[in-house]
PDB file of N, CA and C in Angstrom:
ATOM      1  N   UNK A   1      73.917 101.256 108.303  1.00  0.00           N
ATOM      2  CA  UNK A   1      74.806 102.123 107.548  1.00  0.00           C
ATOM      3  C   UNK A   1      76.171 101.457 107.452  1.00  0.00           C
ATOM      4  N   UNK A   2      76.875 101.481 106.323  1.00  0.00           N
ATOM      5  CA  UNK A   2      78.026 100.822 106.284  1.00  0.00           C
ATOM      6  C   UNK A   2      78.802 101.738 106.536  1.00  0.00           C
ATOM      7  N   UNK A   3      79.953 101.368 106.915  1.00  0.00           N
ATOM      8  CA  UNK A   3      81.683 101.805 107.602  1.00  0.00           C
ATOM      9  C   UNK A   3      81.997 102.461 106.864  1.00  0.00           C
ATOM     10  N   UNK A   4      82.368 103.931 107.196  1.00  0.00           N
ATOM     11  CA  UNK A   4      83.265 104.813 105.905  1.00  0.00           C
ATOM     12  C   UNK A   4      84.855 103.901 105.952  1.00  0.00           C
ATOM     13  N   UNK A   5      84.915 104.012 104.751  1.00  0.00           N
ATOM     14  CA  UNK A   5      86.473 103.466 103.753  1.00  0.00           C
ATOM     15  C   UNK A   5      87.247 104.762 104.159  1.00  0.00           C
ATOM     16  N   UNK A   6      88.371 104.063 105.293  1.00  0.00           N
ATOM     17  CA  UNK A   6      89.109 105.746 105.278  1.00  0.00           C
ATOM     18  C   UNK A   6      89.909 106.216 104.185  1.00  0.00           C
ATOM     19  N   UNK A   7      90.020 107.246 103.469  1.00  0.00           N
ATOM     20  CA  UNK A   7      90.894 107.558 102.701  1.00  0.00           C
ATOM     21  C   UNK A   7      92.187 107.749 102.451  1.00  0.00           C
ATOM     22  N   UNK A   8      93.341 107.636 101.848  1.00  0.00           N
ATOM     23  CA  UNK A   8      94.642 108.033 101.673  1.00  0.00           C
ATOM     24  C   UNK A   8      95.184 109.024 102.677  1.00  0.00           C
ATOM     25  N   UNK A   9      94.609 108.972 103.706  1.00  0.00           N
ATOM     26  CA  UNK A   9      95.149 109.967 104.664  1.00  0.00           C
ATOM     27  C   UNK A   9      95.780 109.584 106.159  1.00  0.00           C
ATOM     28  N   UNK A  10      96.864 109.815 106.322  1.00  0.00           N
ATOM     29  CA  UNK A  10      97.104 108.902 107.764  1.00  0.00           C
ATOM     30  C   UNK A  10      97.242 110.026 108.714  1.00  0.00           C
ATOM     31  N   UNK A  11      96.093 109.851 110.082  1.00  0.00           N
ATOM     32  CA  UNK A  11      96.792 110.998 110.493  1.00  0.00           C
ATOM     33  C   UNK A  11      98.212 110.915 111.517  1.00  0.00           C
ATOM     34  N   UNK A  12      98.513 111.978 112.455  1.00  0.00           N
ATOM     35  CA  UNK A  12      99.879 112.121 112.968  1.00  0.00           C
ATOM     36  C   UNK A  12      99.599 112.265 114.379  1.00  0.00           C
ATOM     37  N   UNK A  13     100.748 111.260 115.620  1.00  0.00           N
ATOM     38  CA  UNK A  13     100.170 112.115 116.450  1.00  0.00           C
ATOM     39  C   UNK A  13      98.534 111.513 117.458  1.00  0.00           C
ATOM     40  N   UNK A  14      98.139 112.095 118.126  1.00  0.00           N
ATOM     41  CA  UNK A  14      96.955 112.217 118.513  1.00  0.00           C
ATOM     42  C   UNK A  14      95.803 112.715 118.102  1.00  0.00           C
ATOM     43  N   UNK A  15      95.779 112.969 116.326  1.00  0.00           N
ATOM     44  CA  UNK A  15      95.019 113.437 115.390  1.00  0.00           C
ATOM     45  C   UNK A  15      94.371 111.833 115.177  1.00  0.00           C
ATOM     46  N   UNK A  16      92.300 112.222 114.981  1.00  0.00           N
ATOM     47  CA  UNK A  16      92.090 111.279 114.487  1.00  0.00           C
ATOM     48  C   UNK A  16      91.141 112.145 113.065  1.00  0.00           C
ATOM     49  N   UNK A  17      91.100 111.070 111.715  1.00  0.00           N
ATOM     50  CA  UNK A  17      90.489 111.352 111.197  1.00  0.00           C
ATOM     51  C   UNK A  17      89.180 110.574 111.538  1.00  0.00           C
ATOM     52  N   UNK A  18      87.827 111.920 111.364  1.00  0.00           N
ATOM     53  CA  UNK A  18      86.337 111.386 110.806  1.00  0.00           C
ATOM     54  C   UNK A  18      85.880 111.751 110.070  1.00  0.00           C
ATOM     55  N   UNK A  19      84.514 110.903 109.504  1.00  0.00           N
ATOM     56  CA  UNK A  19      83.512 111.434 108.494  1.00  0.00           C
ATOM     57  C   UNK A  19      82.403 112.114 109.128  1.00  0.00           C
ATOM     58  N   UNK A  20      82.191 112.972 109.263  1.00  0.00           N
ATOM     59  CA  UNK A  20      80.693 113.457 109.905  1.00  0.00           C
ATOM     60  C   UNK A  20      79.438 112.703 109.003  1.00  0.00           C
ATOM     61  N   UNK A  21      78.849 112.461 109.995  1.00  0.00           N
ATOM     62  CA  UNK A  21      77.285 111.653 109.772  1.00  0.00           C
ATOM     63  C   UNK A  21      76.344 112.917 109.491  1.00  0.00           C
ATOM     64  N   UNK A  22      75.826 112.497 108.444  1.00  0.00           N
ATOM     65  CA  UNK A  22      74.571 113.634 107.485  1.00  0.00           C
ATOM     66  C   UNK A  22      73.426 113.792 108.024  1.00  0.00           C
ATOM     67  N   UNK A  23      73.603 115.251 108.509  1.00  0.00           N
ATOM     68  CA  UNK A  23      71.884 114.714 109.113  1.00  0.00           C
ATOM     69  C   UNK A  23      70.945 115.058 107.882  1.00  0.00           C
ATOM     70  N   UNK A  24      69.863 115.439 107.861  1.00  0.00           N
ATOM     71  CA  UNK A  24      68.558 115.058 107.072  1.00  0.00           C
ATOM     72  C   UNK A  24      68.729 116.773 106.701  1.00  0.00           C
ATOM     73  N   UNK A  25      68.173 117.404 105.242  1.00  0.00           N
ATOM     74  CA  UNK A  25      68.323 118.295 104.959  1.00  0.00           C
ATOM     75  C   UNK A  25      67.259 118.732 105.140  1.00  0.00           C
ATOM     76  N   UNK A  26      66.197 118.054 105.285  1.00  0.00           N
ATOM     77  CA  UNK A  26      64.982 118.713 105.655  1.00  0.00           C
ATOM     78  C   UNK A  26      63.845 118.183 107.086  1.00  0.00           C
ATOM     79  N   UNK A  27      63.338 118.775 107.804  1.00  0.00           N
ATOM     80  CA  UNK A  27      62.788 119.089 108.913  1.00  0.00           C
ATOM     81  C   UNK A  27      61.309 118.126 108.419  1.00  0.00           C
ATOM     82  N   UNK A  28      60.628 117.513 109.685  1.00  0.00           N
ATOM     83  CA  UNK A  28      59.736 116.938 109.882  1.00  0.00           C
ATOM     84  C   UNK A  28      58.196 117.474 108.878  1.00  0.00           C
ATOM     85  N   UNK A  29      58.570 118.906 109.384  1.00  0.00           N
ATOM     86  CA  UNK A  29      57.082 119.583 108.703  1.00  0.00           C
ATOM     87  C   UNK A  29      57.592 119.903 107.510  1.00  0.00           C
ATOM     88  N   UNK A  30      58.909 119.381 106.468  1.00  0.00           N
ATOM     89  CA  UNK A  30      58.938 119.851 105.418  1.00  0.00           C
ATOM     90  C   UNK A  30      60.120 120.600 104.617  1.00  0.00           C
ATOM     91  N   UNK A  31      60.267 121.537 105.557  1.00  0.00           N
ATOM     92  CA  UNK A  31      60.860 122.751 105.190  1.00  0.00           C
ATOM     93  C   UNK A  31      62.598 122.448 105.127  1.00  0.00           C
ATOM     94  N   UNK A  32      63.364 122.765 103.905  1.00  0.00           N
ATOM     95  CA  UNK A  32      64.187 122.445 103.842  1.00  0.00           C
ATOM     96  C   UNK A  32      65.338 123.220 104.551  1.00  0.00           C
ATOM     97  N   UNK A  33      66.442 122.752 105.054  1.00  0.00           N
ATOM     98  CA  UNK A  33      67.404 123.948 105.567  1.00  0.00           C
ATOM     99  C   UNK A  33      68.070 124.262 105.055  1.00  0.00           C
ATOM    100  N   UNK A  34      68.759 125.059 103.997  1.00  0.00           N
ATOM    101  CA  UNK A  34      69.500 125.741 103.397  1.00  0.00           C
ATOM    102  C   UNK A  34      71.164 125.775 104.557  1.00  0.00           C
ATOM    103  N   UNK A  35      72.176 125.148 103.656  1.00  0.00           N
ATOM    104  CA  UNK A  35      73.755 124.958 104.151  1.00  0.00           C
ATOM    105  C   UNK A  35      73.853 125.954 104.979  1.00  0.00           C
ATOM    106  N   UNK A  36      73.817 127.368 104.584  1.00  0.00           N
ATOM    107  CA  UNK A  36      73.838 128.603 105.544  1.00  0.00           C
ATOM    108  C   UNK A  36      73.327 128.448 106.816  1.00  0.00           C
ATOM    109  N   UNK A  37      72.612 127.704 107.078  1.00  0.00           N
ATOM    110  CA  UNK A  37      71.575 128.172 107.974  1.00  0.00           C
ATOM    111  C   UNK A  37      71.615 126.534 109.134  1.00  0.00           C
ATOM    112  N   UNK A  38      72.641 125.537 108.419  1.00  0.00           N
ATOM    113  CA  UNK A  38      72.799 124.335 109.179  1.00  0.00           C
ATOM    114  C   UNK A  38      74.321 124.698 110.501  1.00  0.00           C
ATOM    115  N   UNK A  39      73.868 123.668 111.329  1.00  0.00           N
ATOM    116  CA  UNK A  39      74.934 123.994 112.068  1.00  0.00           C
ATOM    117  C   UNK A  39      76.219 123.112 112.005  1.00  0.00           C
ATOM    118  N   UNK A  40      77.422 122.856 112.177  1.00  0.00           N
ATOM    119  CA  UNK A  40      78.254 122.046 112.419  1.00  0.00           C
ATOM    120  C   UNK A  40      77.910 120.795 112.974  1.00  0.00           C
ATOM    121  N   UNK A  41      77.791 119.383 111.770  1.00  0.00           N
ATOM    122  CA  UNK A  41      77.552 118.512 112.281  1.00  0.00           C
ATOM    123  C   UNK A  41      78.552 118.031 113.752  1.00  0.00           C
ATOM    124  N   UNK A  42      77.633 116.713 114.587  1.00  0.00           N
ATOM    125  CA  UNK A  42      78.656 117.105 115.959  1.00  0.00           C
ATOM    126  C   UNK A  42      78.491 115.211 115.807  1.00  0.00           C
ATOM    127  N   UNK A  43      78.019 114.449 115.227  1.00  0.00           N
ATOM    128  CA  UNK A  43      78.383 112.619 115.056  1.00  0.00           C
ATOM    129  C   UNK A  43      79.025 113.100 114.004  1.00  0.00           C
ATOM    130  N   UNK A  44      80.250 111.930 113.830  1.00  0.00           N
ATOM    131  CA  UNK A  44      80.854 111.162 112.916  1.00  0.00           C
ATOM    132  C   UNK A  44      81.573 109.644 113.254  1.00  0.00           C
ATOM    133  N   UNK A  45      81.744 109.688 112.672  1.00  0.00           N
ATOM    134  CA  UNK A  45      83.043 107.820 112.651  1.00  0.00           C
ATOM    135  C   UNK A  45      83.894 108.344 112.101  1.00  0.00           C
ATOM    136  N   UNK A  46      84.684 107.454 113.295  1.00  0.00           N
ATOM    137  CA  UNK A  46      86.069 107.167 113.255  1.00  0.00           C
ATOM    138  C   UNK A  46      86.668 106.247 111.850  1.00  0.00           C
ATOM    139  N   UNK A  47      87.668 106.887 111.007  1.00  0.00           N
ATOM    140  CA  UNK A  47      87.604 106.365 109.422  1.00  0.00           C
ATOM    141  C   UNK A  47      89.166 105.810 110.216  1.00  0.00           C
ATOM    142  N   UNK A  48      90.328 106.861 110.787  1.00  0.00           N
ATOM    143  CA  UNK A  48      91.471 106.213 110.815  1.00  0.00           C
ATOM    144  C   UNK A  48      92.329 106.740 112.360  1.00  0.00           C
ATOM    145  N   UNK A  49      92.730 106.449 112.514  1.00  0.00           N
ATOM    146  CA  UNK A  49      93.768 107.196 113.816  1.00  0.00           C
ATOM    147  C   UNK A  49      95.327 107.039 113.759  1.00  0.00           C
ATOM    148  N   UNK A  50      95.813 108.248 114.057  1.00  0.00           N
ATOM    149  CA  UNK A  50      97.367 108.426 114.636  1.00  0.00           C
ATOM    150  C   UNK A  50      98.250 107.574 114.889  1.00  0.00           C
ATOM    151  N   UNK A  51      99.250 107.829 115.122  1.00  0.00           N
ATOM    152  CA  UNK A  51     100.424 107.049 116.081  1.00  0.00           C
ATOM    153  C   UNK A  51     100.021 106.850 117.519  1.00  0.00           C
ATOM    154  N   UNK A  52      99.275 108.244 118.284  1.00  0.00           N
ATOM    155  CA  UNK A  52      99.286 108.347 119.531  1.00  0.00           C
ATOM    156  C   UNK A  52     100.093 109.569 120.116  1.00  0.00           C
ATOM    157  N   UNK A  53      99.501 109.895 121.377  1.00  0.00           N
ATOM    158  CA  UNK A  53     100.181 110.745 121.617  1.00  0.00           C
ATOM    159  C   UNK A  53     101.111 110.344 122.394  1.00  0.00           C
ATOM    160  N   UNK A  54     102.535 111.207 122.699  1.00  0.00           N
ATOM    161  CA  UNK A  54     103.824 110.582 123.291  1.00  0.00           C
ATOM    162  C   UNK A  54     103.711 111.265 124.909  1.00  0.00           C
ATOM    163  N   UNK A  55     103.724 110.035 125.308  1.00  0.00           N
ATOM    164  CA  UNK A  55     104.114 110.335 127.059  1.00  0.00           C
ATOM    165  C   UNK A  55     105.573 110.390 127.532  1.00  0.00           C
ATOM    166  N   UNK A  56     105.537 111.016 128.768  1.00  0.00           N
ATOM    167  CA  UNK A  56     107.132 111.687 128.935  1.00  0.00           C
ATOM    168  C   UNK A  56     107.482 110.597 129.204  1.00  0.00           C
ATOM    169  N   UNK A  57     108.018 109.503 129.637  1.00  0.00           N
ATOM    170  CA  UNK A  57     108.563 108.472 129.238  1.00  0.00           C
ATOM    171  C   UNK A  57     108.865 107.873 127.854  1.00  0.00           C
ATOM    172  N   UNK A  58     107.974 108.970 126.869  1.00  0.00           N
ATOM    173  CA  UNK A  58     108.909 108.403 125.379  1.00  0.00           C
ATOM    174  C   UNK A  58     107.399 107.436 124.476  1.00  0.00           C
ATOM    175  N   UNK A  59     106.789 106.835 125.769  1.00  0.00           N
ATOM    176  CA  UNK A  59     106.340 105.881 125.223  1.00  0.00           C
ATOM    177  C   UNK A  59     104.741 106.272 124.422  1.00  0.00           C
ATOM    178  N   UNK A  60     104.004 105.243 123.765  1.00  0.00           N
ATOM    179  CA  UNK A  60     103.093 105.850 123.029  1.00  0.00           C
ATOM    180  C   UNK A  60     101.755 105.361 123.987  1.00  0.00           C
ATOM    181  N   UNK A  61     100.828 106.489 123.570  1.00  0.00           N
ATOM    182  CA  UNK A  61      99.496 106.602 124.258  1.00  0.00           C
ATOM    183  C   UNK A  61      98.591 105.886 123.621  1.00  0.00           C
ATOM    184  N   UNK A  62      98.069 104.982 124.082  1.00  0.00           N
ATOM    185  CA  UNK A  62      96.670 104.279 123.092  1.00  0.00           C
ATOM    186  C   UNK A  62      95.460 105.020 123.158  1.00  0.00           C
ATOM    187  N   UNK A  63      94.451 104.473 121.987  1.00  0.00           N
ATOM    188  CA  UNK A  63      93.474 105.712 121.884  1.00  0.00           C
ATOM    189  C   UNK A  63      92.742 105.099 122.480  1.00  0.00           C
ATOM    190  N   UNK A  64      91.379 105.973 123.020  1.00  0.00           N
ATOM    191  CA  UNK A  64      90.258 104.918 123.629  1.00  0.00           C
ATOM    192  C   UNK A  64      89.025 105.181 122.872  1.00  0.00           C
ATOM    193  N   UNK A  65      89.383 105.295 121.342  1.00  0.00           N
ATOM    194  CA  UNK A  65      88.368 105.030 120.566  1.00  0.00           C
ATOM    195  C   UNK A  65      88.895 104.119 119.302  1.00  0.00           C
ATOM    196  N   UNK A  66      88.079 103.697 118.518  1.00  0.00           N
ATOM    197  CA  UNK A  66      88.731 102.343 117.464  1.00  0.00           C
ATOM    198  C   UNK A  66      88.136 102.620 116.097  1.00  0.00           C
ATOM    199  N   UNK A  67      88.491 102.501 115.199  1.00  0.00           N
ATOM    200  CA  UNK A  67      88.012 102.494 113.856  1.00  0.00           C
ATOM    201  C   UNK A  67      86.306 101.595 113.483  1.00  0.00           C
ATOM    202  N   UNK A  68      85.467 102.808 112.831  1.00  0.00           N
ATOM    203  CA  UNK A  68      84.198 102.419 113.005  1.00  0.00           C
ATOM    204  C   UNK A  68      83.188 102.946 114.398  1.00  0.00           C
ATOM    205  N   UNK A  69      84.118 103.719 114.981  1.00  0.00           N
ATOM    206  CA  UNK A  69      83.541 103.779 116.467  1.00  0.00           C
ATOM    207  C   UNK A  69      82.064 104.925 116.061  1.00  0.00           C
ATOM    208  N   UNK A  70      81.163 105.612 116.687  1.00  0.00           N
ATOM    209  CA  UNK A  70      80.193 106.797 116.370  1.00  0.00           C
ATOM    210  C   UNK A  70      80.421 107.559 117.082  1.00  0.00           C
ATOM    211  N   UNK A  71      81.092 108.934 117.133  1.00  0.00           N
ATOM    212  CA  UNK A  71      81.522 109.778 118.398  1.00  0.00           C
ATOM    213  C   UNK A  71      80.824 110.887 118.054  1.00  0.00           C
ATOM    214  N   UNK A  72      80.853 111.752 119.133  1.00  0.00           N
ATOM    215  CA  UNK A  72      80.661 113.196 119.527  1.00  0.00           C
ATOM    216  C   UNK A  72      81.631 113.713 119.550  1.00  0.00           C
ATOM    217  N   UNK A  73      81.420 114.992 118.482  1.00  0.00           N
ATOM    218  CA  UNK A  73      82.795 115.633 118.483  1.00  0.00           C
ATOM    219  C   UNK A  73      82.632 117.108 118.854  1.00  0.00           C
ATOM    220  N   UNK A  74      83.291 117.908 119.095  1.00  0.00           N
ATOM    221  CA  UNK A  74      83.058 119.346 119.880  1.00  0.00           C
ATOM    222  C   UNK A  74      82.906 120.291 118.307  1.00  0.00           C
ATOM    223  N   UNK A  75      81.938 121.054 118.367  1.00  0.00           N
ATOM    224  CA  UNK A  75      81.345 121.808 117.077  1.00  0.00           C
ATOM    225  C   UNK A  75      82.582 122.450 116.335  1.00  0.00           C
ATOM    226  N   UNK A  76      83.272 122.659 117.602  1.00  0.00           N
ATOM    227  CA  UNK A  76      84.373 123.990 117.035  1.00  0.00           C
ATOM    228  C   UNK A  76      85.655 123.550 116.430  1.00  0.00           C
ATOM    229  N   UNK A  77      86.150 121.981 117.545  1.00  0.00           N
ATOM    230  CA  UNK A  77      87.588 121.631 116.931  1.00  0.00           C
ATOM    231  C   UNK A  77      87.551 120.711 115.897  1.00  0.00           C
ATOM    232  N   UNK A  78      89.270 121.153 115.060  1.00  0.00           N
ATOM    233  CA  UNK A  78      89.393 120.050 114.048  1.00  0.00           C
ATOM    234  C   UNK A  78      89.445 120.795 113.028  1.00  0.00           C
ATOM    235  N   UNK A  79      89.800 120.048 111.748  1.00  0.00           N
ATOM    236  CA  UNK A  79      89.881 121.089 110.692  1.00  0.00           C
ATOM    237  C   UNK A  79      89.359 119.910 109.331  1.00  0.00           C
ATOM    238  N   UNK A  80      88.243 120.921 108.536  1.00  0.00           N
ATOM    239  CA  UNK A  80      88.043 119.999 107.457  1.00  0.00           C
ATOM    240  C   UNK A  80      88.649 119.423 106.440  1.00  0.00           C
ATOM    241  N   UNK A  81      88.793 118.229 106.029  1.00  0.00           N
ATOM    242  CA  UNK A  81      89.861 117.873 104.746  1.00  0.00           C
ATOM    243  C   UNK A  81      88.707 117.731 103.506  1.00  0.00           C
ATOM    244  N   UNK A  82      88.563 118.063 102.238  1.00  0.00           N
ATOM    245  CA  UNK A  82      88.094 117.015 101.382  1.00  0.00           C
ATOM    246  C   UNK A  82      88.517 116.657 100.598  1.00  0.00           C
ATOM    247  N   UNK A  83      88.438 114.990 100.611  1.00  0.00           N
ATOM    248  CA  UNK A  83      88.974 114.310  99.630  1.00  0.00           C
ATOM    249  C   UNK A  83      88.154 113.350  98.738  1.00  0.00           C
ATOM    250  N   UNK A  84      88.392 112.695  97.431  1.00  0.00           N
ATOM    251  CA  UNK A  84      87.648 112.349  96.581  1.00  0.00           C
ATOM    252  C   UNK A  84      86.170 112.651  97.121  1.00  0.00           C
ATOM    253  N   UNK A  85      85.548 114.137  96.430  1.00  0.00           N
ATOM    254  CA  UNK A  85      84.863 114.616  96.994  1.00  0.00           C
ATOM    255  C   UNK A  85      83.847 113.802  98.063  1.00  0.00           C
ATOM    256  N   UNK A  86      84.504 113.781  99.541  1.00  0.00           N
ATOM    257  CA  UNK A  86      83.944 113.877 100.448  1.00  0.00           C
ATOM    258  C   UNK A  86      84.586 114.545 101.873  1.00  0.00           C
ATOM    259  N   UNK A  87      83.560 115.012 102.713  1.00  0.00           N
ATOM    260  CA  UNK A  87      84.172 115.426 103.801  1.00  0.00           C
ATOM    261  C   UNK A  87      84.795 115.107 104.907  1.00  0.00           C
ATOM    262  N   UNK A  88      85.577 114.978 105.550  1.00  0.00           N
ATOM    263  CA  UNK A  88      86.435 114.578 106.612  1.00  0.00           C
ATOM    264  C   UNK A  88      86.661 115.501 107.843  1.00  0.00           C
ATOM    265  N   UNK A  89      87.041 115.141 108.849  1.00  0.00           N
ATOM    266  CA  UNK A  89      87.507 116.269 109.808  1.00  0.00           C
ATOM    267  C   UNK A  89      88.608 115.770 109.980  1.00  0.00           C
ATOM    268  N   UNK A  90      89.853 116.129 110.792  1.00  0.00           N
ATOM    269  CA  UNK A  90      91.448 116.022 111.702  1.00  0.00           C
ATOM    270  C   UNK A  90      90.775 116.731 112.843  1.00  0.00           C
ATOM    271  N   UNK A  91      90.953 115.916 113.842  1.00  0.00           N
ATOM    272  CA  UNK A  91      90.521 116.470 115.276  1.00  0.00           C
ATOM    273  C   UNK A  91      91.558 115.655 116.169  1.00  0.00           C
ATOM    274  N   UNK A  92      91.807 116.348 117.084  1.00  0.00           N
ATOM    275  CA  UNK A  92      93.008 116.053 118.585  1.00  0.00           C
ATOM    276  C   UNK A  92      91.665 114.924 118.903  1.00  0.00           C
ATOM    277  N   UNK A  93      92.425 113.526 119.612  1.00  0.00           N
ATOM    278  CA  UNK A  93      91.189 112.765 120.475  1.00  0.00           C
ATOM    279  C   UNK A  93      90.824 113.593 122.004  1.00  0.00           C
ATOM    280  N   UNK A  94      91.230 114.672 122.141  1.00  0.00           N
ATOM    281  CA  UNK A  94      90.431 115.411 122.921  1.00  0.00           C
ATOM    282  C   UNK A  94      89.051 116.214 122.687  1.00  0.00           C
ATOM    283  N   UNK A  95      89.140 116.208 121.245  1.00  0.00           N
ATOM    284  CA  UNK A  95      87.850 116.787 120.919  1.00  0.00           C
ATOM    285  C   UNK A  95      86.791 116.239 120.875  1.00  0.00           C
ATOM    286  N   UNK A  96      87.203 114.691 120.847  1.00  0.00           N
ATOM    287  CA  UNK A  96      86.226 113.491 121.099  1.00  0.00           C
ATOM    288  C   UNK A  96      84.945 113.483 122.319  1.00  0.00           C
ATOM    289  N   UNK A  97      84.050 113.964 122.485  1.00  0.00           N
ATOM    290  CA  UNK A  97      83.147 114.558 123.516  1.00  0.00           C
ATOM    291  C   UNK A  97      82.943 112.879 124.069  1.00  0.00           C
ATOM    292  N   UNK A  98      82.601 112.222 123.547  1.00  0.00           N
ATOM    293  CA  UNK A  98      81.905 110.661 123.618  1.00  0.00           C
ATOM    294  C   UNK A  98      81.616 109.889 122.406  1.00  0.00           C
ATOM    295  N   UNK A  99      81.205 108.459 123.026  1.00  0.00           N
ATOM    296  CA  UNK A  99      80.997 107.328 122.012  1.00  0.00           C
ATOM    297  C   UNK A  99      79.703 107.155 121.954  1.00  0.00           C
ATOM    298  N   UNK A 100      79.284 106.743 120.798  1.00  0.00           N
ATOM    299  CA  UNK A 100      77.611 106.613 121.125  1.00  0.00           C
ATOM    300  C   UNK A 100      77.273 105.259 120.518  1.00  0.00           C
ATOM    301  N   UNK A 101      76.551 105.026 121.700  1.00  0.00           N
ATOM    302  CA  UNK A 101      76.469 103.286 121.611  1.00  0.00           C
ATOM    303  C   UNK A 101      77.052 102.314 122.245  1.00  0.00           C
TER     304      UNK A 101
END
């Protein structure tokens, strides 16, 4: 699978943007799942990242994930963007559950 192209969006902060990874719209035996009825994808990649977050010394926090990375992200946080119709999330790198791979 090739690297999502991050979009015109920079985020701020300890905000990273991702693309959520698609899962399959339809099930082994067939049956298709209707959007309603899917849950909050929880992979995506990492398209761009922040400044960092600021430590009380002023100084900036490095992330410990990198552009291109495959993470686990928590179902609930983050907020969707879409742009040239596609989907994105803004999530704190705390919402970052893990790396996969």
């Amino acid at each position: 699978m090739a690297t999502a192209v991050a979009p015109k969006i920079k985020p701020l902060g300890d905000r990273v943007l991702v693309k959520t990874v698609e899962e399959d719209e339809q099930i082994k035996g067939g049956i298709i799942i209707p959007d309603s009825a899917k849950e909050k994808p929880q992979e995506a990649e990492v398209v761009a990242l922040g400044t960092g977050a600021k430590n009380d010394d002023g100084s900036t926090q490095s992330f410990n994930v990198k552009i291109g990375d495959k993470v686990i992200v928590s179902k609930y946080g983050g907020t969707e963007v879409k742009f040239d119709d596609q989907v994105y999330s803004l999530i704190r790198e705390d919402d970052i559950l893990g790396i996969v791979g």
